[in-house]
C-alpha atoms as a PDB file:
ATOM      1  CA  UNK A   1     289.620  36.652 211.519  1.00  0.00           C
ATOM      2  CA  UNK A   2     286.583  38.010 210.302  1.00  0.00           C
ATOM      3  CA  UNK A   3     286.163  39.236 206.422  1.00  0.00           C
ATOM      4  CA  UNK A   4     284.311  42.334 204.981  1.00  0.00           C
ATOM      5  CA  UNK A   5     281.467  41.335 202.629  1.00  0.00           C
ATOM      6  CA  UNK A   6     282.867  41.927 198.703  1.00  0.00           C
ATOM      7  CA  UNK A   7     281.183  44.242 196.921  1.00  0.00           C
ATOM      8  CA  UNK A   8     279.292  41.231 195.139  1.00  0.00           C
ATOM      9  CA  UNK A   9     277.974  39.682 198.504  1.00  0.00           C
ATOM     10  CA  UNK A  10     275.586  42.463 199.365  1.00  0.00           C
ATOM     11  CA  UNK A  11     272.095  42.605 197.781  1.00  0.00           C
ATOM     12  CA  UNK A  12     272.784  46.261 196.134  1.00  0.00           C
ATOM     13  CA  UNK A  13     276.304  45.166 194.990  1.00  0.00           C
ATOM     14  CA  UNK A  14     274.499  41.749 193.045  1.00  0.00           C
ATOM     15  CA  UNK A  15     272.070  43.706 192.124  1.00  0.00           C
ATOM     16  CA  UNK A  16     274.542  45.710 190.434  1.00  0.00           C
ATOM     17  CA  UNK A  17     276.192  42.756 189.096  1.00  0.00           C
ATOM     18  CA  UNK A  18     273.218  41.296 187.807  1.00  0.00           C
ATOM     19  CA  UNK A  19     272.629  45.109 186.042  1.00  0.00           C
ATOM     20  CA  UNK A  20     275.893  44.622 183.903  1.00  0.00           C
ATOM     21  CA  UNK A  21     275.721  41.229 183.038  1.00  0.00           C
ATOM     22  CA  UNK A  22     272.489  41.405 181.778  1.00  0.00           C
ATOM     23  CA  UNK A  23     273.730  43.268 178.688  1.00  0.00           C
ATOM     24  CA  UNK A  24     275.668  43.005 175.935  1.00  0.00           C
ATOM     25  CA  UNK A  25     278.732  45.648 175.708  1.00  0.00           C
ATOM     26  CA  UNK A  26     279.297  47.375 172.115  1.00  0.00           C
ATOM     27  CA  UNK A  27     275.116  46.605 171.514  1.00  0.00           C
ATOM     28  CA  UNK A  28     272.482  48.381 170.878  1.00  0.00           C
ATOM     29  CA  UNK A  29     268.874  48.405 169.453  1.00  0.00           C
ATOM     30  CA  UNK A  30     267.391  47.455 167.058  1.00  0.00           C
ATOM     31  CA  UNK A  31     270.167  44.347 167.793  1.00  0.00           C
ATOM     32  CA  UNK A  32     269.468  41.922 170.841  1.00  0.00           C
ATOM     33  CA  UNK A  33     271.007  44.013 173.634  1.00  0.00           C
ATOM     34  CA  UNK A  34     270.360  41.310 176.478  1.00  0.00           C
ATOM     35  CA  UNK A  35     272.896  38.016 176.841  1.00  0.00           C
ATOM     36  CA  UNK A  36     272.007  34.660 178.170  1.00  0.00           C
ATOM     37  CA  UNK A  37     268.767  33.098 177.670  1.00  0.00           C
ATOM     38  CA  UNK A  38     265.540  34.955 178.827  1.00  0.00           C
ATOM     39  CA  UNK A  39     261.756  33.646 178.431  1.00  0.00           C
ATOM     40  CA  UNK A  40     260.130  36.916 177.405  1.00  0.00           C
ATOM     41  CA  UNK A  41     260.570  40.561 176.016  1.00  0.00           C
ATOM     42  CA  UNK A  42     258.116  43.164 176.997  1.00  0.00           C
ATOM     43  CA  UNK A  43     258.459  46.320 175.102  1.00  0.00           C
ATOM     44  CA  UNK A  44     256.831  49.229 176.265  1.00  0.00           C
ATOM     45  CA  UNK A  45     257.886  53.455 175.907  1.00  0.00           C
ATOM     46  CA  UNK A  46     261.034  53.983 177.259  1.00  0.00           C
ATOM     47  CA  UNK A  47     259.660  56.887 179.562  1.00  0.00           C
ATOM     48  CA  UNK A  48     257.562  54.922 181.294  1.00  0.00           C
ATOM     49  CA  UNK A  49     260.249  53.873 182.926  1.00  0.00           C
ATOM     50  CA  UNK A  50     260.690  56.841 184.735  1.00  0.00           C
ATOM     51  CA  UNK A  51     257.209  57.472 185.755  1.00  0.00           C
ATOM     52  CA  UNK A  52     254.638  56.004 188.495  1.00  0.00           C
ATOM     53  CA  UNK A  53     254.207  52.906 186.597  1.00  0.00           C
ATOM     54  CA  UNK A  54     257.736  51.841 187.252  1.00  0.00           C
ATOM     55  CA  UNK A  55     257.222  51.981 190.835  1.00  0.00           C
ATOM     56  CA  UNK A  56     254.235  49.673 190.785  1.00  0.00           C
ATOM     57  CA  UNK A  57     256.415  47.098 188.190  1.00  0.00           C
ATOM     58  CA  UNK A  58     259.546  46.813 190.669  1.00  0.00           C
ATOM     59  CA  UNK A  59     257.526  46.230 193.510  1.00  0.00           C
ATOM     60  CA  UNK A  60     255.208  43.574 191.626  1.00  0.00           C
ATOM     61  CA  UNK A  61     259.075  42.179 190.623  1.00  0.00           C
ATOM     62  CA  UNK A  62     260.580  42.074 194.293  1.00  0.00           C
ATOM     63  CA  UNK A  63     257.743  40.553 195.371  1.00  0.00           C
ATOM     64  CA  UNK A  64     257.584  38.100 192.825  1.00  0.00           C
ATOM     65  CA  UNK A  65     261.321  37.159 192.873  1.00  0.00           C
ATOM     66  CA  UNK A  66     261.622  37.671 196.827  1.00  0.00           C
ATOM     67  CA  UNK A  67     264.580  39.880 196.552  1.00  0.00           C
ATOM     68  CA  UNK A  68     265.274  42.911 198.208  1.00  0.00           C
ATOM     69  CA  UNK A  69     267.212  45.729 195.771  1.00  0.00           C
ATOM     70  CA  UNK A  70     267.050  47.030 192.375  1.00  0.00           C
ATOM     71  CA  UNK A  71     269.943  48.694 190.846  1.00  0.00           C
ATOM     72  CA  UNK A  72     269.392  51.359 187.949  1.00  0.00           C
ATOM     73  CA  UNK A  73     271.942  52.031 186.001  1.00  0.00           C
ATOM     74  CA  UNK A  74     272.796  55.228 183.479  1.00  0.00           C
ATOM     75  CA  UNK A  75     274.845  53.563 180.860  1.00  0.00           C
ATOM     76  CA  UNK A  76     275.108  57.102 179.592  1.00  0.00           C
ATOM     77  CA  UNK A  77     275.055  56.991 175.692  1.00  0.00           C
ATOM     78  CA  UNK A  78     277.857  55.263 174.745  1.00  0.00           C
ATOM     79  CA  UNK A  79     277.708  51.128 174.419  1.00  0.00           C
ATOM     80  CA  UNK A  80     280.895  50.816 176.532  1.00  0.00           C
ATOM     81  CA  UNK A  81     280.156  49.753 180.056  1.00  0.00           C
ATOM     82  CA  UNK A  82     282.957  47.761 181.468  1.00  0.00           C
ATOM     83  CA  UNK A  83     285.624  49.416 182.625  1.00  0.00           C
ATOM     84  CA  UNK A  84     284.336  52.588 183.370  1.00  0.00           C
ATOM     85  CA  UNK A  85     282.373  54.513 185.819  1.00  0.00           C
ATOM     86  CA  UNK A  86     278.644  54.196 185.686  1.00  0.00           C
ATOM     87  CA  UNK A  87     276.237  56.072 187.986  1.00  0.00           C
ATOM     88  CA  UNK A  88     273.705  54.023 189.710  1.00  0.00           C
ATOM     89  CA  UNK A  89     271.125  54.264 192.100  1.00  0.00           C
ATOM     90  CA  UNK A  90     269.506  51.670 194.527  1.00  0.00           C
ATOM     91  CA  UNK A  91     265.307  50.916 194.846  1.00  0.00           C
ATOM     92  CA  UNK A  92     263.806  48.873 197.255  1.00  0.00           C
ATOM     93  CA  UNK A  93     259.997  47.956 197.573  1.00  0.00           C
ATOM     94  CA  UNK A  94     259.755  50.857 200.133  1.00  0.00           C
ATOM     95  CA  UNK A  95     261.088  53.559 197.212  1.00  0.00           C
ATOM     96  CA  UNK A  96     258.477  55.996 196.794  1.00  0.00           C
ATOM     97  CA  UNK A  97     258.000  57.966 193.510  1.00  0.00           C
ATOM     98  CA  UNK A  98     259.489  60.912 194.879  1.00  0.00           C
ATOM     99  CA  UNK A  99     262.748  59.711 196.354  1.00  0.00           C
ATOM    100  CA  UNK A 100     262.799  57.655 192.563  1.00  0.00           C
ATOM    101  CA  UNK A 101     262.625  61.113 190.714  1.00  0.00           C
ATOM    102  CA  UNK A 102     265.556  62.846 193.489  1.00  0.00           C
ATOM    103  CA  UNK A 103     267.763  59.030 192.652  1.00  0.00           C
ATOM    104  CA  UNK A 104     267.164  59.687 188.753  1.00  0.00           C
ATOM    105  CA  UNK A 105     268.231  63.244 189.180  1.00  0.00           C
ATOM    106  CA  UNK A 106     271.778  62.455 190.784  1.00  0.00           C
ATOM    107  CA  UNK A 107     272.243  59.988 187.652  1.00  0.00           C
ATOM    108  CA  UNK A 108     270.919  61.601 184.752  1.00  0.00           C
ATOM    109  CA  UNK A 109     271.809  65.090 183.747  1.00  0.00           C
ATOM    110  CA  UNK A 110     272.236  67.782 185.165  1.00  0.00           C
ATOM    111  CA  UNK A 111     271.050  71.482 183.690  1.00  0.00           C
ATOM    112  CA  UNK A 112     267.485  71.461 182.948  1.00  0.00           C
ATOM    113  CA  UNK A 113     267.042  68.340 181.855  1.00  0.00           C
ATOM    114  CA  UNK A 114     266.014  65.368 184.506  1.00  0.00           C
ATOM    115  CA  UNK A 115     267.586  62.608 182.257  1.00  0.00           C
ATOM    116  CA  UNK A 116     270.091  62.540 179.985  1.00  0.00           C
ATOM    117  CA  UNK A 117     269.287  60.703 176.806  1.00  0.00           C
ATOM    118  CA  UNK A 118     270.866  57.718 177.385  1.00  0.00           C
ATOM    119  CA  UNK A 119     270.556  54.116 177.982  1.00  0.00           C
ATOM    120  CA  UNK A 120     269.642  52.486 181.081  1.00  0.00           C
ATOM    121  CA  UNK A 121     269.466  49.235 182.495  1.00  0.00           C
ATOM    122  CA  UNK A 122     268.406  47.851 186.178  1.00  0.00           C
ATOM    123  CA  UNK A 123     268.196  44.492 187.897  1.00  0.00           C
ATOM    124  CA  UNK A 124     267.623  42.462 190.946  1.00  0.00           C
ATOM    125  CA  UNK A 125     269.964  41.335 193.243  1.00  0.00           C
ATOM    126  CA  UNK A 126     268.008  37.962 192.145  1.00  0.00           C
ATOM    127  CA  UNK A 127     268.577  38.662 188.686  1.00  0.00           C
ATOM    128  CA  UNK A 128     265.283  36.552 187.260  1.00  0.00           C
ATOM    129  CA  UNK A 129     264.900  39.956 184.926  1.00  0.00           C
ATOM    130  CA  UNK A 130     266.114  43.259 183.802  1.00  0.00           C
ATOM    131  CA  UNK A 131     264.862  46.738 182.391  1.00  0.00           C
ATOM    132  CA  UNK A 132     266.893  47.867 179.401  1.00  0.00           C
ATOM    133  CA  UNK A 133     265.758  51.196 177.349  1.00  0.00           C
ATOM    134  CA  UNK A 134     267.242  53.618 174.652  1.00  0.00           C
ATOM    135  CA  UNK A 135     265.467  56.692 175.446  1.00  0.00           C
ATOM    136  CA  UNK A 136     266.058  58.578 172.088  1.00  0.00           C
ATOM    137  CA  UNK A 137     264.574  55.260 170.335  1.00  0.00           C
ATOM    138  CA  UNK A 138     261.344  55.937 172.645  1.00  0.00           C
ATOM    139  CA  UNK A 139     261.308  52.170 173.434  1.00  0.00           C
ATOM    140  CA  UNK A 140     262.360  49.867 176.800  1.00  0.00           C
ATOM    141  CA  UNK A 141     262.277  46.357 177.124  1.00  0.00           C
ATOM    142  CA  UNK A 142     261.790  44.002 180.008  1.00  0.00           C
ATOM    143  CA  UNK A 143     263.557  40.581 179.561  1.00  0.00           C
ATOM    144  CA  UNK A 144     261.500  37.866 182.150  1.00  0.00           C
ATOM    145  CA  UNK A 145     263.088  34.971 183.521  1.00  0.00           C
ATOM    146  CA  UNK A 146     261.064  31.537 183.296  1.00  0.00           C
ATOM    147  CA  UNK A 147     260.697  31.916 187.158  1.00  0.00           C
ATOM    148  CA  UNK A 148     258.762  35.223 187.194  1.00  0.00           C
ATOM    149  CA  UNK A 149     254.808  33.938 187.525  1.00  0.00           C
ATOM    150  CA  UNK A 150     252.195  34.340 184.925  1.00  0.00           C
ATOM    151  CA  UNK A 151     250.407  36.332 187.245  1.00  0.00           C
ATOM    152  CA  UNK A 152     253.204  38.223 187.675  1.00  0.00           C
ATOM    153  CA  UNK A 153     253.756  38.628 183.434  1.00  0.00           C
ATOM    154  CA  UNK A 154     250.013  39.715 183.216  1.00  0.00           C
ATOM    155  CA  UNK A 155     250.085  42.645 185.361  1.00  0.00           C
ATOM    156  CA  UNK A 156     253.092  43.696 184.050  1.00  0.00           C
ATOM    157  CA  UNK A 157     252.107  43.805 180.868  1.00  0.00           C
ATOM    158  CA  UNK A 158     248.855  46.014 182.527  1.00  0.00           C
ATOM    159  CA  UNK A 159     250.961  48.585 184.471  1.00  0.00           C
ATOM    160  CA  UNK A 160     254.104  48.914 181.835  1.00  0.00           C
ATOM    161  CA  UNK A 161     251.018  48.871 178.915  1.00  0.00           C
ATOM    162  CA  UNK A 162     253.477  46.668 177.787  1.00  0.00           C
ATOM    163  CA  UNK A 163     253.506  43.938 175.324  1.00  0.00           C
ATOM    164  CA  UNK A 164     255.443  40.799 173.147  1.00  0.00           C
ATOM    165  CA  UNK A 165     257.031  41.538 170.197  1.00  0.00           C
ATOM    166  CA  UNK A 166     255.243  38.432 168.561  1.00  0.00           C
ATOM    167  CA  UNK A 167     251.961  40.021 169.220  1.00  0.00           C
ATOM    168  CA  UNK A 168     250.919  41.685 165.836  1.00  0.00           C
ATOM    169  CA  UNK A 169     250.298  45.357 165.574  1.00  0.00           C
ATOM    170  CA  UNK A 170     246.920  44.707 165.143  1.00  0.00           C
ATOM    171  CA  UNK A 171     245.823  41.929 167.794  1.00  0.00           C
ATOM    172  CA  UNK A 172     246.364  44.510 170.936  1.00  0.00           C
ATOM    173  CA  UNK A 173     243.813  46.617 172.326  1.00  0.00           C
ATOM    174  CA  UNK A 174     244.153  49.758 174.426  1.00  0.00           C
ATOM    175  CA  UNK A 175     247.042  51.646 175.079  1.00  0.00           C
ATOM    176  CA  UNK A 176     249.598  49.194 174.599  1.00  0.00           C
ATOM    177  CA  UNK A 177     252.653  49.434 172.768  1.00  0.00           C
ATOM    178  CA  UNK A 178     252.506  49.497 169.591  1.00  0.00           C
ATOM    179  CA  UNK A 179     255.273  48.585 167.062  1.00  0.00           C
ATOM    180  CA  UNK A 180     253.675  49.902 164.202  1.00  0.00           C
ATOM    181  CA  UNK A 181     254.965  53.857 164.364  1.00  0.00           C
ATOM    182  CA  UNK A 182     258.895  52.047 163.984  1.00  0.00           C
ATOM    183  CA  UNK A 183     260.400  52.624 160.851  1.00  0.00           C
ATOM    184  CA  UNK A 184     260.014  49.251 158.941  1.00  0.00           C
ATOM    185  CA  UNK A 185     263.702  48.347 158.839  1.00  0.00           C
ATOM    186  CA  UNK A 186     263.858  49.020 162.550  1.00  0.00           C
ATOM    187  CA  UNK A 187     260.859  47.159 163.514  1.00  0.00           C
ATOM    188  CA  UNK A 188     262.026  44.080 160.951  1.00  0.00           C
ATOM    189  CA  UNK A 189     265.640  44.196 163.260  1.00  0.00           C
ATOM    190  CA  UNK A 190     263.995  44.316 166.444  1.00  0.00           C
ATOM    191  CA  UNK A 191     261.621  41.595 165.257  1.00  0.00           C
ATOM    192  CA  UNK A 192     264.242  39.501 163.792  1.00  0.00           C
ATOM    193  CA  UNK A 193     266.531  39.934 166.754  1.00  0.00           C
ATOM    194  CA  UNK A 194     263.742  39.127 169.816  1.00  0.00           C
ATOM    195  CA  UNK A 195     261.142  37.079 167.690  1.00  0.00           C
END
């Protein structure tokens, strides 16, 4: 007798999988919104996400990690994940920009706006990292695995103009992030919670 694959046992349905249990229900920023053990944090502006840049990070990531799918999810705005319907959409290293922006159309809002101002989170079906932003906090995150190369880190941090939290505002040149415009009590959490 022969068995159809389980949602779990295709790349998009890990991938999927990996999305969810990446985060922490019932959490949000400035509070550590990732669980298990990761080796970095990236922060970088949370619509740079959902620009060019992205494009050029997930396929620097599926290379990296050797996998094959990405799944992005719209967590809408509410911390409550499981047990409810999320909308998601699938990349692979052959996802242009374009068909990117139609995907992030069909899960973010509708009306004139192209996304929603929500949360979002995406993975590999290798899971060795995950995207996580707030987009009315203007901030996303990208939480490395110890397997993802330093070459790897280092032009991430170049195409996301991303950076550590435990660089100080002042050590960073260029157009990286820059935790400095945070309100203090905000940036202290954040600090506190990813240092």
């Amino acid at each position: 007798m022969t068995g159809s694959k389980t949602a779990t046992e295709t790349p998009a349905g890990r991938a999927f999988a990996n999305a969810i249990a990446a985060i922490k229900e019932d959490t949000l920023f400035p509070d550590k919104v990732f669980a298990g053990d990761w080796d970095d944090y990236l922060f970088f502006e949370s619509l740079t996400l959902f620009g060019s840049e992205f494009i050029d990070a997930k396929n620097l990531l599926l290379r990296d990690e050797d996998a094959s799918t990405i799944a992005m999810i719209n967590l809408g705005c509410t911390p409550v994940v499981r047990g409810r319907r999320v909308e998601t959409t699938f990349l692979e290293e052959g996802t242009q920009r374009s068909d990117f922006f139609d995907a992030l159309k069909e899960i973010g809002s509708s009306d004139d706006m192209i996304l929603d101002l929500a949360r979002y989170v995406a993975a590999s079906d290798k899971g060795n990292w995950a995207f996580y932003c707030e987009q009315d906090n203007d901030i996303a995150v990208l939480a490395l695995g110890d397997t993802v190369s330093i070459d790897t880190r280092k032009r991430l941090k170049e195409v996301l103009k991303a950076t550590s939290i435990s660089c100080a505002p002042g050590d960073r040149g260029g157009p990286y992030f820059n935790f400095i415009d945070m309100l203090p009590e905000f940036r202290s959490a954040l600090v506190a919670a990813y240092g």
